[in-house]
N, C-alpha and C. Protein backbone atom coordinates (compact mmCIF):
# COMPACT_ATOMS: atom_id res chain seq x y z
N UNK A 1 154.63 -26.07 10.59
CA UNK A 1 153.73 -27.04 11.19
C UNK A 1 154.00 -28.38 10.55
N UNK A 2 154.00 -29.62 11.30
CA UNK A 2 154.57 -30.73 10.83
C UNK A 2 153.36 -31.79 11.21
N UNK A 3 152.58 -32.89 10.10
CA UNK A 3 151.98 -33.59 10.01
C UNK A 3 152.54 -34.92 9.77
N UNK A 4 152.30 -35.49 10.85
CA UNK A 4 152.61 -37.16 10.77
C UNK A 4 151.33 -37.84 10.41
N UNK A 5 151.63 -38.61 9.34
CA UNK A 5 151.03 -39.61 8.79
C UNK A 5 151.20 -41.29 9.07
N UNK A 6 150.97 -42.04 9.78
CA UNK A 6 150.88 -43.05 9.63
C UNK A 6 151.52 -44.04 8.58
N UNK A 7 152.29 -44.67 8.00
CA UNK A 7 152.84 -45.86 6.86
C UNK A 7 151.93 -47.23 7.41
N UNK A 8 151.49 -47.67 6.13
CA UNK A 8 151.51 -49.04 6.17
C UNK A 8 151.92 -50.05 6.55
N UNK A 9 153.61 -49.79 6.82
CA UNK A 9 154.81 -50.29 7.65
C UNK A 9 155.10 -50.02 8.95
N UNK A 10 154.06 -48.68 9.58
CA UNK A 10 153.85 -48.22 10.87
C UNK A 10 154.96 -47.56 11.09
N UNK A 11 155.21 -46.92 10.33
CA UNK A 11 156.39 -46.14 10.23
C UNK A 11 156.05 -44.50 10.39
N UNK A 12 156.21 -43.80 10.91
CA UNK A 12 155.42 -42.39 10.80
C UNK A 12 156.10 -41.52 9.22
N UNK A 13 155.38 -40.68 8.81
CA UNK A 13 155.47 -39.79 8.19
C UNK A 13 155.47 -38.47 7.91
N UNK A 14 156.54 -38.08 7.87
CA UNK A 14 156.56 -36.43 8.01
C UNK A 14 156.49 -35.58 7.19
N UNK A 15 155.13 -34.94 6.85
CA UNK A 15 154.70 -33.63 5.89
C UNK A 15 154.92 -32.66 6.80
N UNK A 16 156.13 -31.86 5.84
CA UNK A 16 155.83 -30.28 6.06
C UNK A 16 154.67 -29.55 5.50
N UNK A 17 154.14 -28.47 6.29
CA UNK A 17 153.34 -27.58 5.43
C UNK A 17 153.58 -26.52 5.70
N UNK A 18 153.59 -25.53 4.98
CA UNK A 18 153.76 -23.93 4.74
C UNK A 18 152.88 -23.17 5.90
N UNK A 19 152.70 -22.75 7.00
CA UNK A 19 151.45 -22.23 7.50
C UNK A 19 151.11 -21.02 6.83
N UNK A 20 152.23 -20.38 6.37
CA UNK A 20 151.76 -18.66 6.29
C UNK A 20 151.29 -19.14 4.62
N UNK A 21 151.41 -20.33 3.60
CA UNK A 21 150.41 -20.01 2.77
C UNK A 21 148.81 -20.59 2.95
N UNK A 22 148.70 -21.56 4.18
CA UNK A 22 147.64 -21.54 4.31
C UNK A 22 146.80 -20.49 4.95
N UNK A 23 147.67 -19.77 5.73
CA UNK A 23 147.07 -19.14 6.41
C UNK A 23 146.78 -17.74 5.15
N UNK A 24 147.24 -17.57 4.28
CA UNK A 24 146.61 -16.38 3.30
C UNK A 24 145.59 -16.96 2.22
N UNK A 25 145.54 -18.33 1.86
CA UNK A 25 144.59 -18.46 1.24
C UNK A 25 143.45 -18.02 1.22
N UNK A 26 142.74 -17.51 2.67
CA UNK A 26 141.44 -17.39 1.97
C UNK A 26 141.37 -15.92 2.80
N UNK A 27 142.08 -15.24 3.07
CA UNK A 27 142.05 -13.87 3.09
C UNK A 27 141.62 -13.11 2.12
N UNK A 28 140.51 -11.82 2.53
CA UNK A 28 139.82 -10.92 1.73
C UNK A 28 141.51 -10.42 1.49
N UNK A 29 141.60 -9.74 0.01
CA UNK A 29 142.37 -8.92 -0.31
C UNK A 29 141.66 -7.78 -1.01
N UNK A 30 142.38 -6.33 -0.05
CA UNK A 30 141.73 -5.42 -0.83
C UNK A 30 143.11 -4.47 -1.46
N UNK A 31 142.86 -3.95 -2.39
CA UNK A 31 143.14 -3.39 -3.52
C UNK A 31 142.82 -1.98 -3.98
N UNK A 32 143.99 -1.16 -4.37
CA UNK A 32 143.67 0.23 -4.78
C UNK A 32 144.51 0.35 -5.55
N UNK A 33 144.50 0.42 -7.33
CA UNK A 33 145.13 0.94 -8.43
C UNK A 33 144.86 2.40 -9.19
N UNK A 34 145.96 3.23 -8.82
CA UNK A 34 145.71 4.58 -9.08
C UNK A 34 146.50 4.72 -10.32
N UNK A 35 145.29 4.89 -11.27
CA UNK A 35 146.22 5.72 -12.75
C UNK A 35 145.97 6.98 -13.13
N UNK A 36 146.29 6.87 -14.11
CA UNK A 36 146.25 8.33 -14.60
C UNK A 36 145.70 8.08 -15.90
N UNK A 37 144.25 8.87 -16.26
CA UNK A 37 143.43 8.85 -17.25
C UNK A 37 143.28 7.15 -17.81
N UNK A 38 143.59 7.58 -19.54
CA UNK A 38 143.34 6.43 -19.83
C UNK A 38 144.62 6.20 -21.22
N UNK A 39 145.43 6.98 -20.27
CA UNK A 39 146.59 6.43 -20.85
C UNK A 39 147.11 4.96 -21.19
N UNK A 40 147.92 4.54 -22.57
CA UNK A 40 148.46 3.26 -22.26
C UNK A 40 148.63 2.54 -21.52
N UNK A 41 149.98 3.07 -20.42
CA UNK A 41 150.10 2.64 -18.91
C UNK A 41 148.85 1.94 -18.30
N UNK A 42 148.58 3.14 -17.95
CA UNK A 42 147.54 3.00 -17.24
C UNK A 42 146.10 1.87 -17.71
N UNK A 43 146.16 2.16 -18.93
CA UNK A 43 144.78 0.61 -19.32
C UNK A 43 145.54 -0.33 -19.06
N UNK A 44 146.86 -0.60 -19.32
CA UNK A 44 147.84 -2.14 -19.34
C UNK A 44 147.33 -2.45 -17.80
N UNK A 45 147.86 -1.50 -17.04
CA UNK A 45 148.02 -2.32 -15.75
C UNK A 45 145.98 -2.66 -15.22
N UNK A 46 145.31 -1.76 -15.79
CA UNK A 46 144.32 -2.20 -15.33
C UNK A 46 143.73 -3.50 -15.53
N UNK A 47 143.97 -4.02 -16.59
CA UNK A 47 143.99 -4.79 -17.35
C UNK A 47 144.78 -5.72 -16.81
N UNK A 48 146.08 -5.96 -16.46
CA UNK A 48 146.63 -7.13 -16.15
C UNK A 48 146.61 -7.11 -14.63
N UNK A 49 145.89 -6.45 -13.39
CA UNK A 49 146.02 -6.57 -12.42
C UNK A 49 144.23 -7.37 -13.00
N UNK A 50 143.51 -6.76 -13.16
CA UNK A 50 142.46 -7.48 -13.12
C UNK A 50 142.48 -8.69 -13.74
N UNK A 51 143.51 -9.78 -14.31
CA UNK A 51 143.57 -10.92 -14.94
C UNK A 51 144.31 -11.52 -13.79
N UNK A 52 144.96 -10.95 -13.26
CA UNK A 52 145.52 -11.40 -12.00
C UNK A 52 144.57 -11.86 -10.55
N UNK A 53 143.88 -10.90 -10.37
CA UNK A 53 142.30 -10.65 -9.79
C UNK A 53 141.68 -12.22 -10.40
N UNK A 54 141.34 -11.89 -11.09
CA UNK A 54 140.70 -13.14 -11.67
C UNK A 54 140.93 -14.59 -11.62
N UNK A 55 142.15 -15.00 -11.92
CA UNK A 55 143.02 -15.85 -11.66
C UNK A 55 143.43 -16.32 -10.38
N UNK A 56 143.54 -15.90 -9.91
CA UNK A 56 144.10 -15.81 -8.52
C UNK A 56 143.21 -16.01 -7.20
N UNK A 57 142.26 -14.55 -7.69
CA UNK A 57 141.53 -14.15 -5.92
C UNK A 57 140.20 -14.48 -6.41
N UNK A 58 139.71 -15.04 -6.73
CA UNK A 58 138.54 -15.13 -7.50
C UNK A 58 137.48 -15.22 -6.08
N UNK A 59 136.82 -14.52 -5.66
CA UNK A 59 135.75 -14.26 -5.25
C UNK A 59 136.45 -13.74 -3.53
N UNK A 60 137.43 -13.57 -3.67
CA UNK A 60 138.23 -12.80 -2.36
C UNK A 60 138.99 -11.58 -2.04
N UNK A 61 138.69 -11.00 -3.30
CA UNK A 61 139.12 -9.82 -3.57
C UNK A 61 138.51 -8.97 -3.87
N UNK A 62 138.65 -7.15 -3.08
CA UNK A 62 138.04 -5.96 -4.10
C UNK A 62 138.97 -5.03 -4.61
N UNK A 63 138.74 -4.60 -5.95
CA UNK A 63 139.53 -3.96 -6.57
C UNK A 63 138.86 -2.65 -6.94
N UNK A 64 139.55 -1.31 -6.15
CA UNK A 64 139.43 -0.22 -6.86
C UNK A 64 140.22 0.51 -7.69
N UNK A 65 139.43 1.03 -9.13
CA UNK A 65 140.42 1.75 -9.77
C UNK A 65 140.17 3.35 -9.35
N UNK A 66 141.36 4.18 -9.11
CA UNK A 66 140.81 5.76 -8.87
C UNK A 66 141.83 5.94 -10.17
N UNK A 67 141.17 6.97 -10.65
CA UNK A 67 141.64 7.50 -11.66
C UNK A 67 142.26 9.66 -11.10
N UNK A 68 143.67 9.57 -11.03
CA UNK A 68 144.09 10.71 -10.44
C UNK A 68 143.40 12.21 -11.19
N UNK A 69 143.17 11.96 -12.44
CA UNK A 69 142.43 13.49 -13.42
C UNK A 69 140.78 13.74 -12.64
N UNK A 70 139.99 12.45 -12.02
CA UNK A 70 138.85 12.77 -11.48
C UNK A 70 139.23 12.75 -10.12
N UNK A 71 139.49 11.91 -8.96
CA UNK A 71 139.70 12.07 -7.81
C UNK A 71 141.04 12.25 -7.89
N UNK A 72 141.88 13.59 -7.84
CA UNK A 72 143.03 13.91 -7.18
C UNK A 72 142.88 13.79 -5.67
N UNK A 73 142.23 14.47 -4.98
CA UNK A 73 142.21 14.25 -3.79
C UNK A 73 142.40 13.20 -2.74
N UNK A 74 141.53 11.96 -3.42
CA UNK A 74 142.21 10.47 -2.95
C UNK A 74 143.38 10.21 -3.28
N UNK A 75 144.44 10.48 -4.02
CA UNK A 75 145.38 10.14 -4.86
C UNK A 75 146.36 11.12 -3.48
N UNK A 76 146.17 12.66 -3.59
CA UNK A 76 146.52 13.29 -2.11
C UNK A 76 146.75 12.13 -0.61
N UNK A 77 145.58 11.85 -0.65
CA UNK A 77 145.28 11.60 1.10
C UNK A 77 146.28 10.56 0.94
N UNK A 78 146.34 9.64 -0.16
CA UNK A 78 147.04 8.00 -0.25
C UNK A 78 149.03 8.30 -0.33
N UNK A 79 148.99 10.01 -0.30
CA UNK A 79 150.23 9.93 -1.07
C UNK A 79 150.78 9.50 -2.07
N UNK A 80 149.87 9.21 -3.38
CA UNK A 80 150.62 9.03 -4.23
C UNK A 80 150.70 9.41 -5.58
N UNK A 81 151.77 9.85 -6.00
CA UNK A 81 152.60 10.81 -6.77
C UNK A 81 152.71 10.00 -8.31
N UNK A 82 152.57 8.92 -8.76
CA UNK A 82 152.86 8.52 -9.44
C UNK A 82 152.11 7.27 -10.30
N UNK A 83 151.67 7.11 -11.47
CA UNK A 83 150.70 6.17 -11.68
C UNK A 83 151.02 5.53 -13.04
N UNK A 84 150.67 4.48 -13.45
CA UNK A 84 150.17 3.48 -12.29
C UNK A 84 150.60 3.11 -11.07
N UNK A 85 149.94 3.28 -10.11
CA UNK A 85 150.29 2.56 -8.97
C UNK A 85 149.24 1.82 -8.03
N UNK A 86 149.85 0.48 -7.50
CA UNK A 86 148.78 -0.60 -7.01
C UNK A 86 149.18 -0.51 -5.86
N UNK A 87 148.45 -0.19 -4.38
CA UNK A 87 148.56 -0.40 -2.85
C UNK A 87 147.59 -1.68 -2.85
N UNK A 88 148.56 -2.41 -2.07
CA UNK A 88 147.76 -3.86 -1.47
C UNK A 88 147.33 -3.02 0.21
N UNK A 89 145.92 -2.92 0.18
CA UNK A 89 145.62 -2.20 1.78
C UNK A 89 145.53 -3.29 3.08
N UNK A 90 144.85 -4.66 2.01
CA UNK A 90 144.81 -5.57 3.39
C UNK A 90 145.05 -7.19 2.31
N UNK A 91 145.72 -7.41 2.75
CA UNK A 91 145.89 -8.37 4.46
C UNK A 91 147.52 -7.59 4.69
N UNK A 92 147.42 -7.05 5.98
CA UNK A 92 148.96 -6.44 5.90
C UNK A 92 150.01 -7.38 6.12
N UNK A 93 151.49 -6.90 5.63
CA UNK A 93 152.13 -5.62 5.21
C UNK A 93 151.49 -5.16 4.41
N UNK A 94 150.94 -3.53 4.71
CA UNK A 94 150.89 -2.37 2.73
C UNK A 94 151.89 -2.95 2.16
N UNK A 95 151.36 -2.78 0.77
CA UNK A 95 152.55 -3.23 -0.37
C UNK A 95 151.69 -2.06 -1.20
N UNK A 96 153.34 -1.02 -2.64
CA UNK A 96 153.06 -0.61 -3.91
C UNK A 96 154.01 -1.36 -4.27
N UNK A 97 153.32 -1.23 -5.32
CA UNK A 97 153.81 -1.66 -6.89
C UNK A 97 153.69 -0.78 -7.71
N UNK A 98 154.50 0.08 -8.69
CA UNK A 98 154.65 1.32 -9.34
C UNK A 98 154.78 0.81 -10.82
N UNK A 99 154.08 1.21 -11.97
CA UNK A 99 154.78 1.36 -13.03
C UNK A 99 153.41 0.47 -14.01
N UNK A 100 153.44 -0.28 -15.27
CA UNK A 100 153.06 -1.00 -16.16
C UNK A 100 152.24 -1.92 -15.26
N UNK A 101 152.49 -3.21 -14.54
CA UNK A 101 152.50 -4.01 -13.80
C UNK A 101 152.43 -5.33 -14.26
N UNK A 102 153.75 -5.14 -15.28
CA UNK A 102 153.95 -6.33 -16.21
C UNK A 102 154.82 -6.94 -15.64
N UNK A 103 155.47 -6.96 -14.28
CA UNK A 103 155.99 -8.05 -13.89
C UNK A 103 155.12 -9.05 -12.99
N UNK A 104 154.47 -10.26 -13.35
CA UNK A 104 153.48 -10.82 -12.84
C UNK A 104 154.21 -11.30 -11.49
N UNK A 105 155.17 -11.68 -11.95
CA UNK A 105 155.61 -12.80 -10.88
C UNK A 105 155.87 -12.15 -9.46
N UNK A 106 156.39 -10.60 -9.60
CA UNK A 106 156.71 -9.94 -8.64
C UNK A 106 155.18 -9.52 -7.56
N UNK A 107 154.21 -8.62 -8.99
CA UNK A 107 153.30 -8.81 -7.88
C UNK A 107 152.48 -10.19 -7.13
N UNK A 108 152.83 -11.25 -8.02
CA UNK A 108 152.32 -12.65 -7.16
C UNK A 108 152.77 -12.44 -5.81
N UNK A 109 154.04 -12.31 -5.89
CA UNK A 109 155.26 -12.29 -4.05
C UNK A 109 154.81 -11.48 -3.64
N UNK A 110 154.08 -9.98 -4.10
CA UNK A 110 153.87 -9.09 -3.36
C UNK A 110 152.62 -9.50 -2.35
N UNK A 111 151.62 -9.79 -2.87
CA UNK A 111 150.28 -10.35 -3.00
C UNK A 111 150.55 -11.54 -2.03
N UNK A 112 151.10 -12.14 -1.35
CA UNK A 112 151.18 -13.65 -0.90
C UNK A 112 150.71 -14.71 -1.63
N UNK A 113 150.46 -14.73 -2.81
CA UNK A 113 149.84 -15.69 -3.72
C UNK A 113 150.95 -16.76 -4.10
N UNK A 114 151.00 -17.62 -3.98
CA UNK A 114 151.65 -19.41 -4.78
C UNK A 114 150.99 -19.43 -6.03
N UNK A 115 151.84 -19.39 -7.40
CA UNK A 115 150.64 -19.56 -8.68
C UNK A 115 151.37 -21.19 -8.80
């Protein structure tokens, strides 16, 4: 999308703008991080997805943690085998992210977020 601005010199001016990051800014994002107990792993990423949460989505986001030792069954239905693991459910594309979730920058891209 392209915004012309007016010059002083009456000259027009051409701003680009990004649509698809305006258009995710203010999208609800919802969130499902499945670990396992309260293993290392598993506190890290809770822990740095929710600083991310914070930072980031601050009042546009919900975040659930399931923990696979109490609800296996959700962990079943979601398919997933392996934890930590973060499903982005909405705004689609689904996105996982598997493992620690110490690469910030990756889940930023995952997430549609600009930091």
């Amino acid at each position: 999308m392209k915004d012309h601005q007016e010059r002083k010199d009456g000259q027009a001016k051409t701003k680009v703008v990004d649509q698809t990051s305006v258009q995710h800014s203010n999208e609800h994002v919802i969130l499902r991080l499945y670990i396992a107990g309260l293993s290392p792993r598993s506190t890290l990423a809770v822990e740095r997805i929710r600083s991310i949460c914070s930072r980031y989505l601050v009042g546009r986001y919900e975040l659930t943690v399931i923990d696979l030792f109490l609800q296996p069954e959700l962990a079943r239905q979601a398919q997933i085998v392996v934890a930590p693991t973060l499903v982005k459910q909405a705004p689609l594309p689904k996105r996982l992210f598997v493992g620690d979730m110490a690469d910030e920058k990756k889940i930023l891209l995952g997430l549609n977020i600009v930091a």
